[in-house]
N, C-alpha and C. Protein backbone atom coordinates (compact mmCIF):
# COMPACT_ATOMS: atom_id res chain seq x y z
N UNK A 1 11.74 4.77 12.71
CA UNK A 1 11.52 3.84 11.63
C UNK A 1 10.13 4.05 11.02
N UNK A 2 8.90 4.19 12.14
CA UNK A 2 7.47 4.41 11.30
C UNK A 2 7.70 5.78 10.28
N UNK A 3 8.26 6.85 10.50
CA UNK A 3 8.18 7.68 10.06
C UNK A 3 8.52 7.52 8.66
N UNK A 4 9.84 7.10 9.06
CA UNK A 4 10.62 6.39 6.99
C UNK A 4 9.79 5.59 6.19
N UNK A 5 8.55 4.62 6.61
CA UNK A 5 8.00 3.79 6.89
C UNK A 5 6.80 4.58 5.87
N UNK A 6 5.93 5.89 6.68
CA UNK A 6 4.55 6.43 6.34
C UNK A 6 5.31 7.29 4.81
N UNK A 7 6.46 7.40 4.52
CA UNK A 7 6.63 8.20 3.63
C UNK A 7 6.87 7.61 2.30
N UNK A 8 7.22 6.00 3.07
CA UNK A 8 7.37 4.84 1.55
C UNK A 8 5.95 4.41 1.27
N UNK A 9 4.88 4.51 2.44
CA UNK A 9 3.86 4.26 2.00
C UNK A 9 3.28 4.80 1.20
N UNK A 10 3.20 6.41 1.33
CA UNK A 10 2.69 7.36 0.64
C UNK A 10 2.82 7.48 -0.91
N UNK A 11 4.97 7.13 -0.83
CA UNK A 11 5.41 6.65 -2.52
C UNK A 11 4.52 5.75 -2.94
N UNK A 12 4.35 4.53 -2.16
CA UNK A 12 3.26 3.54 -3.21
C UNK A 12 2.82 3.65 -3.62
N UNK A 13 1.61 4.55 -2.71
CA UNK A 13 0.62 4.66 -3.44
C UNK A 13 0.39 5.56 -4.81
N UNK A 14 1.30 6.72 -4.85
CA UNK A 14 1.94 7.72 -5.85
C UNK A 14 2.83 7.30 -6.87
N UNK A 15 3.88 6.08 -6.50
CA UNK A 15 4.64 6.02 -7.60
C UNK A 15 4.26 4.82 -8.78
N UNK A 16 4.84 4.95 -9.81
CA UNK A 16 4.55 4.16 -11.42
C UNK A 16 4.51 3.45 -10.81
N UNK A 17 4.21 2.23 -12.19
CA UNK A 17 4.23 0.76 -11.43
C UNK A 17 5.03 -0.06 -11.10
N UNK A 18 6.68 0.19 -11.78
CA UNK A 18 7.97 -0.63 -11.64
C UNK A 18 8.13 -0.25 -10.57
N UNK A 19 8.34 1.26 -10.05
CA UNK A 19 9.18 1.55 -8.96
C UNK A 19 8.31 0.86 -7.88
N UNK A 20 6.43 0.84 -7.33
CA UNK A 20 5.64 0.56 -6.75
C UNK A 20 6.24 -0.74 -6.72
N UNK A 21 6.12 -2.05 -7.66
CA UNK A 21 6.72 -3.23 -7.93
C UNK A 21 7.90 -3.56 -7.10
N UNK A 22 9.10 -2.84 -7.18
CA UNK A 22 9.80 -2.82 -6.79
C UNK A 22 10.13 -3.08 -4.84
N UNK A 23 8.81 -2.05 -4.51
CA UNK A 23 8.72 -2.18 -2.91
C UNK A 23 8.00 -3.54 -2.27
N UNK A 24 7.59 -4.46 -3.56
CA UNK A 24 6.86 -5.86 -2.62
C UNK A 24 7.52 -6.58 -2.45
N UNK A 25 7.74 -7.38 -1.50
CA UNK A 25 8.11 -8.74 -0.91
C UNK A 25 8.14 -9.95 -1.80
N UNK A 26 8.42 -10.87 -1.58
CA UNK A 26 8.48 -11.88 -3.00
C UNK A 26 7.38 -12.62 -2.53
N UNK A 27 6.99 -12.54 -0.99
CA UNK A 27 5.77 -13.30 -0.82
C UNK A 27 4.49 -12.57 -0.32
N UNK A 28 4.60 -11.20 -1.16
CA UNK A 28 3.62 -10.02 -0.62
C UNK A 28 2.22 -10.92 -1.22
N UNK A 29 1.03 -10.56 0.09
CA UNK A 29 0.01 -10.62 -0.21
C UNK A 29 -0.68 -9.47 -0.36
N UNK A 30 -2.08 -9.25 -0.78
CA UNK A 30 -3.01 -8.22 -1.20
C UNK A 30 -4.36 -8.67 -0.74
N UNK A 31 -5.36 -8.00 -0.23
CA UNK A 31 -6.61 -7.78 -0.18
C UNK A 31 -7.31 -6.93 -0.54
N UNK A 32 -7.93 -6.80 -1.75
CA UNK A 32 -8.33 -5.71 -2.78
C UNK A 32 -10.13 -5.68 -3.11
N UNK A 33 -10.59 -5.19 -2.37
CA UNK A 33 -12.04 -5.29 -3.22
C UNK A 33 -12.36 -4.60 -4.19
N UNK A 34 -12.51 -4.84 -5.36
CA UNK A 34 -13.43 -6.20 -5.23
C UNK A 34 -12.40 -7.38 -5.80
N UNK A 35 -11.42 -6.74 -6.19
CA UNK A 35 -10.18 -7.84 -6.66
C UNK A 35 -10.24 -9.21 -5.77
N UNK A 36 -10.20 -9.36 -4.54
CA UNK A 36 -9.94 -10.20 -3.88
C UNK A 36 -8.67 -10.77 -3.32
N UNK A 37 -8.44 -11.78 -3.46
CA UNK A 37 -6.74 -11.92 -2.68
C UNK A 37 -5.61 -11.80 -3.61
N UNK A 38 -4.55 -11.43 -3.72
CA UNK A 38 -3.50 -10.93 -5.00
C UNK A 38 -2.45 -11.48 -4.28
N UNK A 39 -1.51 -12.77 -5.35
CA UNK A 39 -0.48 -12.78 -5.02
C UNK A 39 0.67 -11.92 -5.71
N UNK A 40 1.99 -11.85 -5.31
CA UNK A 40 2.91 -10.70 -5.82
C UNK A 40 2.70 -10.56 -7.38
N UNK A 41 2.56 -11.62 -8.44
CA UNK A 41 2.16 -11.43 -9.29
C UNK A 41 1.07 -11.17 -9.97
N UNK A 42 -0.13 -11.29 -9.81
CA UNK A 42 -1.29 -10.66 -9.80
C UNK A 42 -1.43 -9.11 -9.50
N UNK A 43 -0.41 -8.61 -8.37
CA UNK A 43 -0.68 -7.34 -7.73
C UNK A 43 0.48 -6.64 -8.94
N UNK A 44 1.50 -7.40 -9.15
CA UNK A 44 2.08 -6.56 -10.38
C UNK A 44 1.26 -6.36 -11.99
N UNK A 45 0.68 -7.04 -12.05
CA UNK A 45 0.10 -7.12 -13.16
C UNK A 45 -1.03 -6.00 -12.82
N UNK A 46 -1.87 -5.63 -11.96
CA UNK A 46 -3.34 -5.20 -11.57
C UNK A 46 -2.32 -3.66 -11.88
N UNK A 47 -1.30 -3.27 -11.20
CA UNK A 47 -0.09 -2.02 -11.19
C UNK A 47 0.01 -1.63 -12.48
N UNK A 48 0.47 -2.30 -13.21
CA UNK A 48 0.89 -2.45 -14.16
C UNK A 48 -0.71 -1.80 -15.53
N UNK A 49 -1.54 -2.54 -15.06
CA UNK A 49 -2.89 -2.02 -15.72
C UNK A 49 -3.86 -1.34 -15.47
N UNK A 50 -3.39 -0.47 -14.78
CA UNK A 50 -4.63 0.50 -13.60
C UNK A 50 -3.77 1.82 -13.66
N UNK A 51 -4.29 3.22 -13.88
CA UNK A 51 -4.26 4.52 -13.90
C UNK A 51 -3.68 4.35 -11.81
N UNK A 52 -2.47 4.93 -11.87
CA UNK A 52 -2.05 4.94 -10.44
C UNK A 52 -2.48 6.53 -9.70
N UNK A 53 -2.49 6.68 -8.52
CA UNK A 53 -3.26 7.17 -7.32
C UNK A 53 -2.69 8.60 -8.19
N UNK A 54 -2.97 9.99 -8.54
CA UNK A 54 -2.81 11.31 -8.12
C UNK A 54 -2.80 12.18 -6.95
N UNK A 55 -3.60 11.61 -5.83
CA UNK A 55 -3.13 12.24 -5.12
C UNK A 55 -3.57 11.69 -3.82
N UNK A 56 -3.30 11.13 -2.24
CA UNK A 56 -2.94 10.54 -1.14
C UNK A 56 -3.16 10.99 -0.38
N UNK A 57 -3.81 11.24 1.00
CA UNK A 57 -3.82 11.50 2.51
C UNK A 57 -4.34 10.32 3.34
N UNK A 58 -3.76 10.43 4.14
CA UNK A 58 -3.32 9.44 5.29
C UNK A 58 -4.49 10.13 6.83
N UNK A 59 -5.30 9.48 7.19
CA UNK A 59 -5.80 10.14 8.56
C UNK A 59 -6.07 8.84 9.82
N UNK A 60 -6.15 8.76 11.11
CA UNK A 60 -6.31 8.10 11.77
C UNK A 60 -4.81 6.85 11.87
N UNK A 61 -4.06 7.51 11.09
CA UNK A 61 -2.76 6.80 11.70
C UNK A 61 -2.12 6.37 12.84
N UNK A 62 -1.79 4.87 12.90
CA UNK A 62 -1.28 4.03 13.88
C UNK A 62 -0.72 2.97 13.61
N UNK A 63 0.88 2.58 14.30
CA UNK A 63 2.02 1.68 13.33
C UNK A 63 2.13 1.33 15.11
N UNK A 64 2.80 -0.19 14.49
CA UNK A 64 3.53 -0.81 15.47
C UNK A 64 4.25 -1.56 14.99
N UNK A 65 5.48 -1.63 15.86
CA UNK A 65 6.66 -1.94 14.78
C UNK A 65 7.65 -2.95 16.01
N UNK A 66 8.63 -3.23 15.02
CA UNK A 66 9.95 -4.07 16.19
C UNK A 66 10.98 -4.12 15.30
N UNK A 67 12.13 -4.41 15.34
CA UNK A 67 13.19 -4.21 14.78
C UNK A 67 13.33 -4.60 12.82
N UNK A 68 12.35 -5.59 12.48
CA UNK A 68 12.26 -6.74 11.09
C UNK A 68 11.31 -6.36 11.17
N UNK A 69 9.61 -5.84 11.67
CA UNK A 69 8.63 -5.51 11.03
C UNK A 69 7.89 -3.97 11.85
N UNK A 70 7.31 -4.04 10.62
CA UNK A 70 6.51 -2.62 10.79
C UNK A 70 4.92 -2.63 10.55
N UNK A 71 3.81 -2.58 11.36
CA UNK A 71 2.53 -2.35 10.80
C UNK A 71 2.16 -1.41 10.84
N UNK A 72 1.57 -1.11 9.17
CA UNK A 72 0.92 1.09 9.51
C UNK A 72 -0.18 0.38 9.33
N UNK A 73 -1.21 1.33 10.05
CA UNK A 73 -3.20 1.48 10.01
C UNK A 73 -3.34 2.45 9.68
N UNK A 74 -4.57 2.78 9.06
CA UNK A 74 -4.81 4.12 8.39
C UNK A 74 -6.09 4.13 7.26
N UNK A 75 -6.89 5.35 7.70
CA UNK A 75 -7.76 5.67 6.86
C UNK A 75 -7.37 6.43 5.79
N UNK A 76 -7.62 5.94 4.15
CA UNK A 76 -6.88 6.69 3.21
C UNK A 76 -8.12 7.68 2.59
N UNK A 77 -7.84 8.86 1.98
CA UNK A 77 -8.74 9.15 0.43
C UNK A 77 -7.57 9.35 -0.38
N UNK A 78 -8.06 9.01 -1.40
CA UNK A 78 -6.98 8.94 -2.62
C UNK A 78 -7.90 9.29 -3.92
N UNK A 79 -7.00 9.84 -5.04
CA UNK A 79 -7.84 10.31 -6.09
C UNK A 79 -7.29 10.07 -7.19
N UNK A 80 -7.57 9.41 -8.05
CA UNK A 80 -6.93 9.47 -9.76
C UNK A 80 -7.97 10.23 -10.48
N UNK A 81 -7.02 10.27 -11.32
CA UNK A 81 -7.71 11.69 -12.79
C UNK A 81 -8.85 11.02 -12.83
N UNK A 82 -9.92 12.21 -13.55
CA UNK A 82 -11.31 11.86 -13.73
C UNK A 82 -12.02 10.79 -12.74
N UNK A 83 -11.70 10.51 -11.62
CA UNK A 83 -12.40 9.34 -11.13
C UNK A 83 -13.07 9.86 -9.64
N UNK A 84 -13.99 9.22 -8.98
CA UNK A 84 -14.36 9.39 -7.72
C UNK A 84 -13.38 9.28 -6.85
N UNK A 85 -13.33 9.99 -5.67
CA UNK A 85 -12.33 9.98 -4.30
C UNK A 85 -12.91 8.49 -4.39
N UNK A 86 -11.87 7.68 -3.45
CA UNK A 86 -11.41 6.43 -2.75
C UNK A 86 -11.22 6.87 -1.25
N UNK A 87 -11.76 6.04 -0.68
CA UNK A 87 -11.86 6.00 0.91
C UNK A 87 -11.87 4.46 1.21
N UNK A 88 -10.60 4.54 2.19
CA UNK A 88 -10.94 2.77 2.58
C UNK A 88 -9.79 2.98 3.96
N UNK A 89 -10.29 1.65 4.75
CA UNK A 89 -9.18 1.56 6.04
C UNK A 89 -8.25 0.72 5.60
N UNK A 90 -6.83 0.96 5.72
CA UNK A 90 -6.11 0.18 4.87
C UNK A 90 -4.79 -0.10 5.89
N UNK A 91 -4.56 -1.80 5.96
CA UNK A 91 -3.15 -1.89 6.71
C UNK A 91 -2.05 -2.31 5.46
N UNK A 92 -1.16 -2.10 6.26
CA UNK A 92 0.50 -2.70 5.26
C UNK A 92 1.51 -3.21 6.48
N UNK A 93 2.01 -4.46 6.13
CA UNK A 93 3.20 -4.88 6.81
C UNK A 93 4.05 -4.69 6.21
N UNK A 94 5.57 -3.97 6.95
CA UNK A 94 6.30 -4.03 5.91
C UNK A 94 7.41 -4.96 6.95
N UNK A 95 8.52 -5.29 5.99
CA UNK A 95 9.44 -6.78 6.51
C UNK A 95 10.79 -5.81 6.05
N UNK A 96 11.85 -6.13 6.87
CA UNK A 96 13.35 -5.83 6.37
C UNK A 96 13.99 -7.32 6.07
N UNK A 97 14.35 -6.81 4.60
CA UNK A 97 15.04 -7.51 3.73
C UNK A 97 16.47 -7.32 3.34
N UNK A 98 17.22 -8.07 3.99
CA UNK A 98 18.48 -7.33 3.89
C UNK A 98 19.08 -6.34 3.76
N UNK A 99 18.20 -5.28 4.98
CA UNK A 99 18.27 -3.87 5.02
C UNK A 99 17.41 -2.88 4.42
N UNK A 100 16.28 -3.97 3.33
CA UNK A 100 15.60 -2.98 2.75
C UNK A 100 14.01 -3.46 3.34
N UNK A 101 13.48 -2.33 3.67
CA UNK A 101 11.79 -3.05 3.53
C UNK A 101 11.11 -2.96 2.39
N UNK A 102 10.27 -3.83 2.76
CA UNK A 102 9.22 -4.58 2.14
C UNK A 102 8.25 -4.54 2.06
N UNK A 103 6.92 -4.68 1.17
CA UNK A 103 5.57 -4.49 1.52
C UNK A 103 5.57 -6.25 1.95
N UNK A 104 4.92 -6.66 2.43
CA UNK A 104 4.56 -8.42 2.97
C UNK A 104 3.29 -8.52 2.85
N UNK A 105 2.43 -7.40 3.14
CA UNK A 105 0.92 -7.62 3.26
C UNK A 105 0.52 -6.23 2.96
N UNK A 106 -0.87 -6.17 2.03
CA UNK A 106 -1.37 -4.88 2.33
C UNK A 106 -3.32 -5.03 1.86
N UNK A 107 -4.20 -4.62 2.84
CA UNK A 107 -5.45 -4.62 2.53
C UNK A 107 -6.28 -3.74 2.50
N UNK A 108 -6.83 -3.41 2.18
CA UNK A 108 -7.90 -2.14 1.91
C UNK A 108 -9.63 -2.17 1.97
N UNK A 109 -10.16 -2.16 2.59
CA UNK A 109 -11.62 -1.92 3.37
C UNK A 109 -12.44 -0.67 2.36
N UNK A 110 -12.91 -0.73 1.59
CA UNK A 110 -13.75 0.63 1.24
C UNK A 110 -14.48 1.23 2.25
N UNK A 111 -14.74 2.19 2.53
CA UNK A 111 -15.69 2.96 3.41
C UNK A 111 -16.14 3.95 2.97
N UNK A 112 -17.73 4.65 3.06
CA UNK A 112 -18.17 5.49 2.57
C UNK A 112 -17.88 6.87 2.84
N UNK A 113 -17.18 6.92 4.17
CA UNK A 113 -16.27 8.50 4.26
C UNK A 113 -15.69 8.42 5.51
């Protein structure tokens, strides 16, 4: 399951903003600095108006999971056009929703490398 799990994460962070949209929870929260706390609508809207990730790696990975939830940990860098690398420690819960998961929670830590 983590495995299916690190590869929807990866889409997130890579895909547009409907399909991204598409993977939250109806009661997904966000922790965004400097954004601050994002409820599902806020985090669609921020998607929706923000140049999305080009390109993703995942290091220091670690999930724990049970049948209805999944937690990934993980240090990201991520890069959009023209912009500085992104580095942050970042968790995500994800929830099964009538077979489908879910993002439920996701937060992000900046770190300098």
């Amino acid at each position: 399951m983590a495995d299916e799990l690190w590869t929807e994460e990866r889409d997130f962070w890579l895909a547009g903003a409907a399909e991204a949209a598409r993977r939250l929870d109806d009661g997904c929260l966000m922790a965004l600095a400097p954004l601050g706390i994002l409820t599902r609508r806020k985090i669609v809207e921020h998607l929706s108006a923000c140049a999305r990730w080009q390109e993703v790696g995942f290091a220091e990975r670690a999930s724990i999971e049970t049948d209805e939830i999944c937690v990934l940990a993980y240090r990201v860098t991520a890069r959009r056009a023209g912009a500085d690398t992104y580095r942050a420690l970042c968790t995500t819960s994800w929830i099964r929703r009538d077979g489908d998961w879910r993002i439920l929670q996701h937060q992000q830590t900046p770190v300098s490398a």
